[in-house]
N, C-alpha and C. Protein backbone atom coordinates (compact mmCIF):
# COMPACT_ATOMS: atom_id res chain seq x y z
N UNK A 1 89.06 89.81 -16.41
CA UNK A 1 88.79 90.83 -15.42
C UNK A 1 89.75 90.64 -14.23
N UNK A 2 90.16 91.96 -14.04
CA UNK A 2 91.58 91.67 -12.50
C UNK A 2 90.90 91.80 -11.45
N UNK A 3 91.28 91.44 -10.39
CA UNK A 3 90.67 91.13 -9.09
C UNK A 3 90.50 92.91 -8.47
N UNK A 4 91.35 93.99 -9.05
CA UNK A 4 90.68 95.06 -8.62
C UNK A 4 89.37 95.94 -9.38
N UNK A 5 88.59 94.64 -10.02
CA UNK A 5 87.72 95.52 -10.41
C UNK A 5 86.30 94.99 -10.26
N UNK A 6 86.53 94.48 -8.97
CA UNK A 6 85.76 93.62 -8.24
C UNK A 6 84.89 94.55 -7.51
N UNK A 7 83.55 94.55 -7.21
CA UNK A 7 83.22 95.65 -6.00
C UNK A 7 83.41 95.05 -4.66
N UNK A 8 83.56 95.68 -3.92
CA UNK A 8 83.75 95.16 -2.34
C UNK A 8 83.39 95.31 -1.51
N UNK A 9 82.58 94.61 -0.56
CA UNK A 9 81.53 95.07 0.31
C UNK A 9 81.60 96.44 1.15
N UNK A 10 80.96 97.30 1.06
CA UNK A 10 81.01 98.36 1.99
C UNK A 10 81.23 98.36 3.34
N UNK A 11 81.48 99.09 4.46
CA UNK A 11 81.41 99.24 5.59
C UNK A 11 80.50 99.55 6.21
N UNK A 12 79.53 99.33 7.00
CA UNK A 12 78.13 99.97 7.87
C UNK A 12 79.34 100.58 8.67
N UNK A 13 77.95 101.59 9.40
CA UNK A 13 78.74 102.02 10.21
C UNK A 13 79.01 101.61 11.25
N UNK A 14 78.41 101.07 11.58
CA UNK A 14 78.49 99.63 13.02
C UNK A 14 79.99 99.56 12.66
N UNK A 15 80.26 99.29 12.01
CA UNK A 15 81.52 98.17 11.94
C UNK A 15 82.84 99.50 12.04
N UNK A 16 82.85 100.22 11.43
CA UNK A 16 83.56 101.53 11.81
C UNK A 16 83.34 102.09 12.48
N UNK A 17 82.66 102.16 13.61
CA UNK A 17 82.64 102.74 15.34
C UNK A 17 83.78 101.29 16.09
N UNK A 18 82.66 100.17 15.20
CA UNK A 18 83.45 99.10 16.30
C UNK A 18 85.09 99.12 16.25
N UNK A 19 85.50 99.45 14.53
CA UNK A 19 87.18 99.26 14.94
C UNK A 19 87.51 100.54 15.02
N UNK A 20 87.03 101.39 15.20
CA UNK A 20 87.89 102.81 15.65
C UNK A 20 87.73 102.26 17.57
N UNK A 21 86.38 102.23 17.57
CA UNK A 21 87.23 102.20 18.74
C UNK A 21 87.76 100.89 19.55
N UNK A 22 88.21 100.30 18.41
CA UNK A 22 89.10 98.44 19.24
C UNK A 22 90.12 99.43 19.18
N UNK A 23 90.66 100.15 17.68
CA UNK A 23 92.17 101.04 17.52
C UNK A 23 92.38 101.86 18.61
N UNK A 24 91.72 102.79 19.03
CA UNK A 24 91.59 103.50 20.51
C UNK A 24 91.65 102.79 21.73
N UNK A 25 91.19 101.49 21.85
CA UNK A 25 91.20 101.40 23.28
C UNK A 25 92.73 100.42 23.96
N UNK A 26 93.34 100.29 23.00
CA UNK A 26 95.09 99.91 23.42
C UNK A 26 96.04 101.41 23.98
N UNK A 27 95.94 101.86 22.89
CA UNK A 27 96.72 103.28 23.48
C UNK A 27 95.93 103.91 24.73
N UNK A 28 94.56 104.08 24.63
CA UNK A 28 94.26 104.80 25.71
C UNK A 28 94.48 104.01 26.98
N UNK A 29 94.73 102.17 27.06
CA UNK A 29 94.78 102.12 28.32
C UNK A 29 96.40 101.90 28.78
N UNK A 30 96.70 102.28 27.77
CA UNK A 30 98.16 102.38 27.90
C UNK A 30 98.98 103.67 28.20
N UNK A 31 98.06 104.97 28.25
CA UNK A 31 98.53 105.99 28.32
C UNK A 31 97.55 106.55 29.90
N UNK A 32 96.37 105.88 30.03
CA UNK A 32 95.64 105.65 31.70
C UNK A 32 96.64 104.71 32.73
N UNK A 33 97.75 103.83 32.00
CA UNK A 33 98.91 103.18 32.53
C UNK A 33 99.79 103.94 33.23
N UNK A 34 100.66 104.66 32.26
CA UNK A 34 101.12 105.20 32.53
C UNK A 34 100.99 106.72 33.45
N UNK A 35 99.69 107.18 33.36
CA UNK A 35 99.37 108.33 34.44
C UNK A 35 99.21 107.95 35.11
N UNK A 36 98.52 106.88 35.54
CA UNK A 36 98.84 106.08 36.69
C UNK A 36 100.07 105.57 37.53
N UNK A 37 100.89 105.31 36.43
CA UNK A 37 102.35 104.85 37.67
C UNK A 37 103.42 106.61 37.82
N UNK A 38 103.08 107.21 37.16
CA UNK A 38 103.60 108.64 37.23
C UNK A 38 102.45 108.92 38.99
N UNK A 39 101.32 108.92 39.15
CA UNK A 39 100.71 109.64 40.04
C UNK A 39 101.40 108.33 41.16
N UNK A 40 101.58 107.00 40.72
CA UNK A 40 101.83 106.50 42.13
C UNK A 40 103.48 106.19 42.60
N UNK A 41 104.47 107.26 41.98
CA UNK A 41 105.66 107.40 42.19
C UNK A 41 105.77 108.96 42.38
N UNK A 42 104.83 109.44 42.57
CA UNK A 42 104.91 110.98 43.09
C UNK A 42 104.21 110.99 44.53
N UNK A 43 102.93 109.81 44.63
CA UNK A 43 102.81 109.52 46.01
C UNK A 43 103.44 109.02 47.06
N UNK A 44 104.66 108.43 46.26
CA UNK A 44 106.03 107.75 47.31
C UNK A 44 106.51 108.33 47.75
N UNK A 45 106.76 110.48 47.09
CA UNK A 45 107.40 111.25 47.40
C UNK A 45 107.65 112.20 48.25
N UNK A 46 105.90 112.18 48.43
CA UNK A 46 105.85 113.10 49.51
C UNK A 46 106.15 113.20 51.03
């Protein structure tokens, strides 16, 4: 028997909220980063 014909534990859904949103929360604070230094180099400007 080959190792893909193994069953493999399922996912709850716990566990797929938890890594969607670990995957979400890099970009989003990286893109709250960046609107941020955009709003505080337009406040230099005025």
């Amino acid at each position: 028997m080959s190792a893909h014909e193994e069953d493999f534990p399922k996912t709850t859904v716990s566990q797929f909220l938890a890594a969607t949103l670990a995957a979400l929360f890099a970009p989003g604070l990286v893109i709250f980063m960046i609107i941020k230094l955009v709003l505080a180099i337009q406040a230099t400007h005025i």
